[in-house]
PDB file of N, CA and C in Angstrom:
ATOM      1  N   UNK A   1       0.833  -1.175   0.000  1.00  0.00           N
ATOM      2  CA  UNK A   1       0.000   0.000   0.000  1.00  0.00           C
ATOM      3  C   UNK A   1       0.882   1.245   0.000  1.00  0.00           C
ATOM      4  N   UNK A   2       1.673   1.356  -0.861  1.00  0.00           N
ATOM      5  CA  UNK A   2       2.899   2.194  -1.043  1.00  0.00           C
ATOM      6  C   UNK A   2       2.508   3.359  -1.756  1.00  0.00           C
ATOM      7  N   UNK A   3       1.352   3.423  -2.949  1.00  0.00           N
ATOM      8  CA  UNK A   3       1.758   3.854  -4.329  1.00  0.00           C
ATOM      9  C   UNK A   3      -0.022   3.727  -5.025  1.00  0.00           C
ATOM     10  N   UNK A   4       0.445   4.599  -5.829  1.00  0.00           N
ATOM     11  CA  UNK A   4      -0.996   5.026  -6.749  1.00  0.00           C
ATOM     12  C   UNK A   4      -2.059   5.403  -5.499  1.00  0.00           C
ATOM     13  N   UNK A   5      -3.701   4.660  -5.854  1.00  0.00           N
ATOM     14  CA  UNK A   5      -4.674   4.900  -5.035  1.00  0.00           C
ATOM     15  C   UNK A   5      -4.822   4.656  -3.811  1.00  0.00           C
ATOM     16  N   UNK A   6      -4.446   3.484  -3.432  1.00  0.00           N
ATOM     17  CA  UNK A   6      -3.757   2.772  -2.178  1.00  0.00           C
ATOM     18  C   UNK A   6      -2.867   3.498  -1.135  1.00  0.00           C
ATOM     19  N   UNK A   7      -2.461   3.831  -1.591  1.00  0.00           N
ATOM     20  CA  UNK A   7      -1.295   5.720  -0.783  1.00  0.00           C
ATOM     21  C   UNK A   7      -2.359   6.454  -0.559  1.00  0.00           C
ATOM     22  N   UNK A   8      -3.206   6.932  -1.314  1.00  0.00           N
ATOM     23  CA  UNK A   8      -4.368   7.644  -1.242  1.00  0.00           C
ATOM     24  C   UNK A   8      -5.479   7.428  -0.458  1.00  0.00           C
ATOM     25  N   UNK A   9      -6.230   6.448  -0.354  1.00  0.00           N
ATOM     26  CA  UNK A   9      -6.953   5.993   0.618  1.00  0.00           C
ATOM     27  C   UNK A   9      -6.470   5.501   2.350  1.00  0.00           C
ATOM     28  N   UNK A  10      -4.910   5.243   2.063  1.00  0.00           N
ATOM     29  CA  UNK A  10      -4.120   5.143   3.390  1.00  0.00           C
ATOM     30  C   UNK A  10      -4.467   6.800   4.013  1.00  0.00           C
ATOM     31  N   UNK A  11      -3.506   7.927   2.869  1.00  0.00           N
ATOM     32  CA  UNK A  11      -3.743   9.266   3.699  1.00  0.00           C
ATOM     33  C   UNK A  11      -4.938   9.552   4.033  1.00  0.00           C
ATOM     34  N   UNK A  12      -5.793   9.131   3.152  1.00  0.00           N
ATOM     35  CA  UNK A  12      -7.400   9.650   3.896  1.00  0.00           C
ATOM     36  C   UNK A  12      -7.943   9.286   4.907  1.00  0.00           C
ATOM     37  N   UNK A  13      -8.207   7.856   4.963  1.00  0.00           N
ATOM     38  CA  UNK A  13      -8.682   7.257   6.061  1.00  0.00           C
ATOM     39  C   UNK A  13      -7.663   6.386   7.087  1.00  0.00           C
ATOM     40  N   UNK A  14      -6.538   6.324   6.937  1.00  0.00           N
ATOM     41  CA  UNK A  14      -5.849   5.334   7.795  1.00  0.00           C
ATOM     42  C   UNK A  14      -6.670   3.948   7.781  1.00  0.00           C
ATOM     43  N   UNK A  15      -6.617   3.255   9.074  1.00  0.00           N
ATOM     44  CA  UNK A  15      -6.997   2.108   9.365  1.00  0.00           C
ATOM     45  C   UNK A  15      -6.446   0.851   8.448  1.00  0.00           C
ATOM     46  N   UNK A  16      -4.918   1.067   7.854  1.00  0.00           N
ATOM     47  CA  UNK A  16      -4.372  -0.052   7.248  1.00  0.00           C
ATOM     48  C   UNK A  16      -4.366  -1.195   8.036  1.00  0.00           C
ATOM     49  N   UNK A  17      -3.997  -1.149   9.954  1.00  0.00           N
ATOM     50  CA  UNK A  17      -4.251  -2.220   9.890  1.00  0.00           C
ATOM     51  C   UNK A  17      -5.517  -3.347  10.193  1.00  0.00           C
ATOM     52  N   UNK A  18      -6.538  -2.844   9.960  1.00  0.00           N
ATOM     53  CA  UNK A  18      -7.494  -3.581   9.996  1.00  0.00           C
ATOM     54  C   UNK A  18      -7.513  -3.982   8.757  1.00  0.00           C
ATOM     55  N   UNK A  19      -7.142  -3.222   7.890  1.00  0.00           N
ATOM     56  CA  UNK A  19      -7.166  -3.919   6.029  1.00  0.00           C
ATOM     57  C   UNK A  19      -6.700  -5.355   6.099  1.00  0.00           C
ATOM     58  N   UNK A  20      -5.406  -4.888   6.330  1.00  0.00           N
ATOM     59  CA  UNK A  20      -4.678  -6.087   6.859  1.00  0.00           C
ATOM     60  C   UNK A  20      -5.211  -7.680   7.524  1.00  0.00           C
ATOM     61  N   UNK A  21      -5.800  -6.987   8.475  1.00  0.00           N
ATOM     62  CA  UNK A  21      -6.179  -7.909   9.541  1.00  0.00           C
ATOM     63  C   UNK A  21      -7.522  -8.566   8.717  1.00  0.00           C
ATOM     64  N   UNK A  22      -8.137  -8.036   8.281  1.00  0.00           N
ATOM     65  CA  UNK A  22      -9.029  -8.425   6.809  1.00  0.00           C
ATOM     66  C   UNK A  22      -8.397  -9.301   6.121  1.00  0.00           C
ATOM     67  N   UNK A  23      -7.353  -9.520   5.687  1.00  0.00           N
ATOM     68  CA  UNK A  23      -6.363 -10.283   4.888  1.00  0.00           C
ATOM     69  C   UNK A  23      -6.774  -9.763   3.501  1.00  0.00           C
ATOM     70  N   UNK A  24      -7.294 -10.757   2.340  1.00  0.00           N
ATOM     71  CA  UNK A  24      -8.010 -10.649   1.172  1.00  0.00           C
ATOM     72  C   UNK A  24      -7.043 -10.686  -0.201  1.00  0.00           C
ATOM     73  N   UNK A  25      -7.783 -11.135  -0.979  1.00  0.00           N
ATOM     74  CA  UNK A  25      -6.964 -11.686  -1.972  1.00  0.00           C
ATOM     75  C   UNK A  25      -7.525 -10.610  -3.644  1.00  0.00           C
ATOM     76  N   UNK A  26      -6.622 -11.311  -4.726  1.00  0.00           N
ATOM     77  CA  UNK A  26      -7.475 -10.106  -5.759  1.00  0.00           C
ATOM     78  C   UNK A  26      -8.923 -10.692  -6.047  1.00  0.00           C
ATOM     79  N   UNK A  27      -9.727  -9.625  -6.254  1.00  0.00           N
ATOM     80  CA  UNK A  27     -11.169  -9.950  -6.644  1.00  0.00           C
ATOM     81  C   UNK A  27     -11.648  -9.622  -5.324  1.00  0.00           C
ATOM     82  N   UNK A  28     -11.513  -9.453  -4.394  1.00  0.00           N
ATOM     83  CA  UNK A  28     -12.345  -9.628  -2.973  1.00  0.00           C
ATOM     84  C   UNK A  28     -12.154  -8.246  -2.960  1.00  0.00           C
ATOM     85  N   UNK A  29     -13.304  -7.859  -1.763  1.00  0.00           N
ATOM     86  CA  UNK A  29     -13.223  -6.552  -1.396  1.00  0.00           C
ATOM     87  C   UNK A  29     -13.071  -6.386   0.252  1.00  0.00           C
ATOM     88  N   UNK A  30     -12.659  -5.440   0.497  1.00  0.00           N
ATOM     89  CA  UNK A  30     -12.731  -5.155   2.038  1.00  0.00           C
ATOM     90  C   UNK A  30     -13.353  -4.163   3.062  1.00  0.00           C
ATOM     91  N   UNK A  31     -13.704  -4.299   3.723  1.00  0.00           N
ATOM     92  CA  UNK A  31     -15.209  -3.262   3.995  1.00  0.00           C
ATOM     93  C   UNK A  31     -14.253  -2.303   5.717  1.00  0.00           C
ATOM     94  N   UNK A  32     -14.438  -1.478   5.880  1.00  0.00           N
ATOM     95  CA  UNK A  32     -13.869  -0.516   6.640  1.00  0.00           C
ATOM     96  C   UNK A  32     -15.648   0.189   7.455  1.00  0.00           C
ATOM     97  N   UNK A  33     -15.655   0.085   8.772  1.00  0.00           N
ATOM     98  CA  UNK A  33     -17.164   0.852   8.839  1.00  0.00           C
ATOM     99  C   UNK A  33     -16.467   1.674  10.179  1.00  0.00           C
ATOM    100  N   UNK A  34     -17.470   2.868  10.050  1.00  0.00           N
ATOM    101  CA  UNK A  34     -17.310   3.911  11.098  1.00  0.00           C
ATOM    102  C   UNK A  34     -18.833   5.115  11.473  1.00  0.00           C
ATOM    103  N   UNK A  35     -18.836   5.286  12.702  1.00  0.00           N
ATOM    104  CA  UNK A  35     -19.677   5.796  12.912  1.00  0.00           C
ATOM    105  C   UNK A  35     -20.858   6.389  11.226  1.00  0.00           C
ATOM    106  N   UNK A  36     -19.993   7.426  11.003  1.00  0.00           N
ATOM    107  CA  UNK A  36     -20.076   8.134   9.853  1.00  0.00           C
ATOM    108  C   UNK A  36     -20.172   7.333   8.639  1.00  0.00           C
ATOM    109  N   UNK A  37     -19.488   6.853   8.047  1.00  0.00           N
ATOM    110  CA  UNK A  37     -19.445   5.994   6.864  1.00  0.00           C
ATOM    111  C   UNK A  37     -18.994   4.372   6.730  1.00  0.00           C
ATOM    112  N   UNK A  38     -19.310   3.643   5.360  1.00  0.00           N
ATOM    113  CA  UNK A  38     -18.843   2.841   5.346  1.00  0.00           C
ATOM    114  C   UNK A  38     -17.925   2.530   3.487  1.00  0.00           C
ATOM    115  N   UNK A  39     -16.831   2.261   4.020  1.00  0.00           N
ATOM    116  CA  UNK A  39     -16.006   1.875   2.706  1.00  0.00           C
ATOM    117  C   UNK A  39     -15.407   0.830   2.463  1.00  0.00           C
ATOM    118  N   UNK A  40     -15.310   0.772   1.177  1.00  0.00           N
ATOM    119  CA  UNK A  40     -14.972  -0.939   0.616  1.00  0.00           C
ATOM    120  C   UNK A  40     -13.945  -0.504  -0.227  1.00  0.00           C
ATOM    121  N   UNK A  41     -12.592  -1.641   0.130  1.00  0.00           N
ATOM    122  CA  UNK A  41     -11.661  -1.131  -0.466  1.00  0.00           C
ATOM    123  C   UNK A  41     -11.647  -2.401  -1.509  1.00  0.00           C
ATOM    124  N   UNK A  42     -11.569  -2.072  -3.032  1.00  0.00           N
ATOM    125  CA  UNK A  42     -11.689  -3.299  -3.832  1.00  0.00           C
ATOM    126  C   UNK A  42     -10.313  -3.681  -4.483  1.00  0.00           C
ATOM    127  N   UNK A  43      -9.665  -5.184  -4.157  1.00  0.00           N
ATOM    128  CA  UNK A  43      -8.512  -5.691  -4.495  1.00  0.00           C
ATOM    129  C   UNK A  43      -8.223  -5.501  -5.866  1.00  0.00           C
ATOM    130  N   UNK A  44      -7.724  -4.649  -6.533  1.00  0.00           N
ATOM    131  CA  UNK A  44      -7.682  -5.199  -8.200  1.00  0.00           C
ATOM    132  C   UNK A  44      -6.678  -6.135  -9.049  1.00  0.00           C
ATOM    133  N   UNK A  45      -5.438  -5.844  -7.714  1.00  0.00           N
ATOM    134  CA  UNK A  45      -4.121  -6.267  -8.031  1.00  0.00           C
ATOM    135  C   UNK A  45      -3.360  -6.804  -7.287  1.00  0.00           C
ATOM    136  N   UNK A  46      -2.667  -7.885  -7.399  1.00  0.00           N
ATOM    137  CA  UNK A  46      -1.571  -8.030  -5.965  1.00  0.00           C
ATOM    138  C   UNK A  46      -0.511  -7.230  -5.304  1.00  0.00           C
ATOM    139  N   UNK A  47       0.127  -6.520  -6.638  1.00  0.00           N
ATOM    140  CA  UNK A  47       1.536  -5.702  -6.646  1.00  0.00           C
ATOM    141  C   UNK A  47       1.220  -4.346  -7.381  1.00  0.00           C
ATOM    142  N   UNK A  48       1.648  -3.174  -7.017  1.00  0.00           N
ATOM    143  CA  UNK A  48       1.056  -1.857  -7.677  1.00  0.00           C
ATOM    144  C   UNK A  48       1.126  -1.748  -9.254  1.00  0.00           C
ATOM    145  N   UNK A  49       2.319  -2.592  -9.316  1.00  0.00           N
ATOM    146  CA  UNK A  49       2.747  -2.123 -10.988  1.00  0.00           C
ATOM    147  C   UNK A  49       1.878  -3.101 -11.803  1.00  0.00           C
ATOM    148  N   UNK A  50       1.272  -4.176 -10.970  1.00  0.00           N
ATOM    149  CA  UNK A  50       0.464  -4.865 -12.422  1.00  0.00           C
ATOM    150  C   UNK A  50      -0.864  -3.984 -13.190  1.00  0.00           C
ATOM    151  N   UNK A  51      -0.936  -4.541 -14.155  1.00  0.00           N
ATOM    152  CA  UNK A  51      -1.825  -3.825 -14.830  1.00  0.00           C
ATOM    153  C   UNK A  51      -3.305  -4.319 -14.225  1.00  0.00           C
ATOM    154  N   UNK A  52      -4.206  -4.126 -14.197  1.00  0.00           N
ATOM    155  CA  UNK A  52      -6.125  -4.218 -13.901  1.00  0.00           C
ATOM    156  C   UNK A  52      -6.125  -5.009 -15.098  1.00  0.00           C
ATOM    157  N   UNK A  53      -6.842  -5.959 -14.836  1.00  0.00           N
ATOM    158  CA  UNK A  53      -7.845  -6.972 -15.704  1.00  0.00           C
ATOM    159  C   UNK A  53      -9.433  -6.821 -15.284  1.00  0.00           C
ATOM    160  N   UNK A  54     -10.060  -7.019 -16.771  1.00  0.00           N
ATOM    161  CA  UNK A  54     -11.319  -6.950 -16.867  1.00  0.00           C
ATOM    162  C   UNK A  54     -11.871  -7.878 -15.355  1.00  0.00           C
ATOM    163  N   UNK A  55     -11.263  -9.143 -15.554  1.00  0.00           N
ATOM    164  CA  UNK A  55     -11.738 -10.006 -14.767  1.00  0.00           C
ATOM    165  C   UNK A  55     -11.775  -9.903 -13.353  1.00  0.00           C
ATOM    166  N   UNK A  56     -10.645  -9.304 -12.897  1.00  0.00           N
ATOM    167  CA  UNK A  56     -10.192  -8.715 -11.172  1.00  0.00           C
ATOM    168  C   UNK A  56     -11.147  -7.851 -10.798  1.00  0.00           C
ATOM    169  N   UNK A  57     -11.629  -6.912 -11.611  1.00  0.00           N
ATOM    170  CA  UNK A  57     -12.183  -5.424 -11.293  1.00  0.00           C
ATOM    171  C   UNK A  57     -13.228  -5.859 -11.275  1.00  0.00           C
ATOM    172  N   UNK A  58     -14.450  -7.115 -12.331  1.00  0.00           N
ATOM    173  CA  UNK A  58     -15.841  -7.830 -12.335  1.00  0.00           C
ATOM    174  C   UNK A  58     -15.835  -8.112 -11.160  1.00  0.00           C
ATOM    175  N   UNK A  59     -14.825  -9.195 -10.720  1.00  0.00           N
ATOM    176  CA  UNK A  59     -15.033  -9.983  -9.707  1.00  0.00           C
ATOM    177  C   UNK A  59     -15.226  -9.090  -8.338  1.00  0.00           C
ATOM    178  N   UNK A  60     -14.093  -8.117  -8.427  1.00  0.00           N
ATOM    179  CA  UNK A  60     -14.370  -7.187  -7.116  1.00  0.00           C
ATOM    180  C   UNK A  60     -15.701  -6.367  -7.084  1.00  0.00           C
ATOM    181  N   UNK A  61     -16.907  -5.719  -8.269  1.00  0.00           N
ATOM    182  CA  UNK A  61     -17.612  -5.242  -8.259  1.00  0.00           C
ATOM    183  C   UNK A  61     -18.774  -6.148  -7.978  1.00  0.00           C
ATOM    184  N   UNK A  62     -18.891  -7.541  -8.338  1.00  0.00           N
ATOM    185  CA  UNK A  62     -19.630  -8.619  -7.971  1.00  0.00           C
ATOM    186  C   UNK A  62     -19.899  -8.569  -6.592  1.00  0.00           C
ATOM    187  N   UNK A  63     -18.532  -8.690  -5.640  1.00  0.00           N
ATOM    188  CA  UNK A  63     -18.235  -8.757  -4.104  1.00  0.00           C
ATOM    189  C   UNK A  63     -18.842  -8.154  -3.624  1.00  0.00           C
ATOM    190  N   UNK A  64     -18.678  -6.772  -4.241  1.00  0.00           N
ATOM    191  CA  UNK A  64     -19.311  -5.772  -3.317  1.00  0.00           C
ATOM    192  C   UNK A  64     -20.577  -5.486  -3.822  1.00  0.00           C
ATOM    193  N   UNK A  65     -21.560  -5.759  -4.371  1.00  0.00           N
ATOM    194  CA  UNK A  65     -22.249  -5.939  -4.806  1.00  0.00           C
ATOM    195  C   UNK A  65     -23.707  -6.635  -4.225  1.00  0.00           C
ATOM    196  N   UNK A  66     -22.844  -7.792  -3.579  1.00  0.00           N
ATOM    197  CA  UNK A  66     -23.166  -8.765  -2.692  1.00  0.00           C
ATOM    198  C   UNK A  66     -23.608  -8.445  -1.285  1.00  0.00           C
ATOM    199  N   UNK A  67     -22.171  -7.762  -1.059  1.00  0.00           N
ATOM    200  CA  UNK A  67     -22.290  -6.454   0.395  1.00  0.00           C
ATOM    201  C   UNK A  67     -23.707  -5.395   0.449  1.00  0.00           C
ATOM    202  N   UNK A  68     -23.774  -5.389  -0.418  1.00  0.00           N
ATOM    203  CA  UNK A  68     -25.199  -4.309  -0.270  1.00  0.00           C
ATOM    204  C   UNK A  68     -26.488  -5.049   0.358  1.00  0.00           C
TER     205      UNK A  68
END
């Protein structure tokens, strides 16, 4: 969680380590809740530099999807 959006959602909200503690793999999503809001952080990739596949990004929108 170094780099690109992932850096980004770290500075905003913190709580990496519950991400963590979430574990989760690509395709899965991870859900963050707080008084105020609730957010789902969706896996697309294992490593920053890979590229997004159609299939990673379905599968993660499926997940959360589910969550509703």
């Amino acid at each position: 969680m170094s780099r690109g959006i992932a850096s980004e959602f770290q500075r905003l909200f913190g709580q990496v380590d519950e991400l963590k503690r979430q574990g989760g793999r690509v395709g899965q999503v991870l859900e963050l809740r707080s008084d105020q809001r609730q957010l789902y952080y969706l896996i697309s990739k294992e490593k920053s530099y890979q590229k997004l596949t159609y299939r990673t990004v379905w599968e993660a929108f499926l997940v959360s999807a589910r969550l509703q």
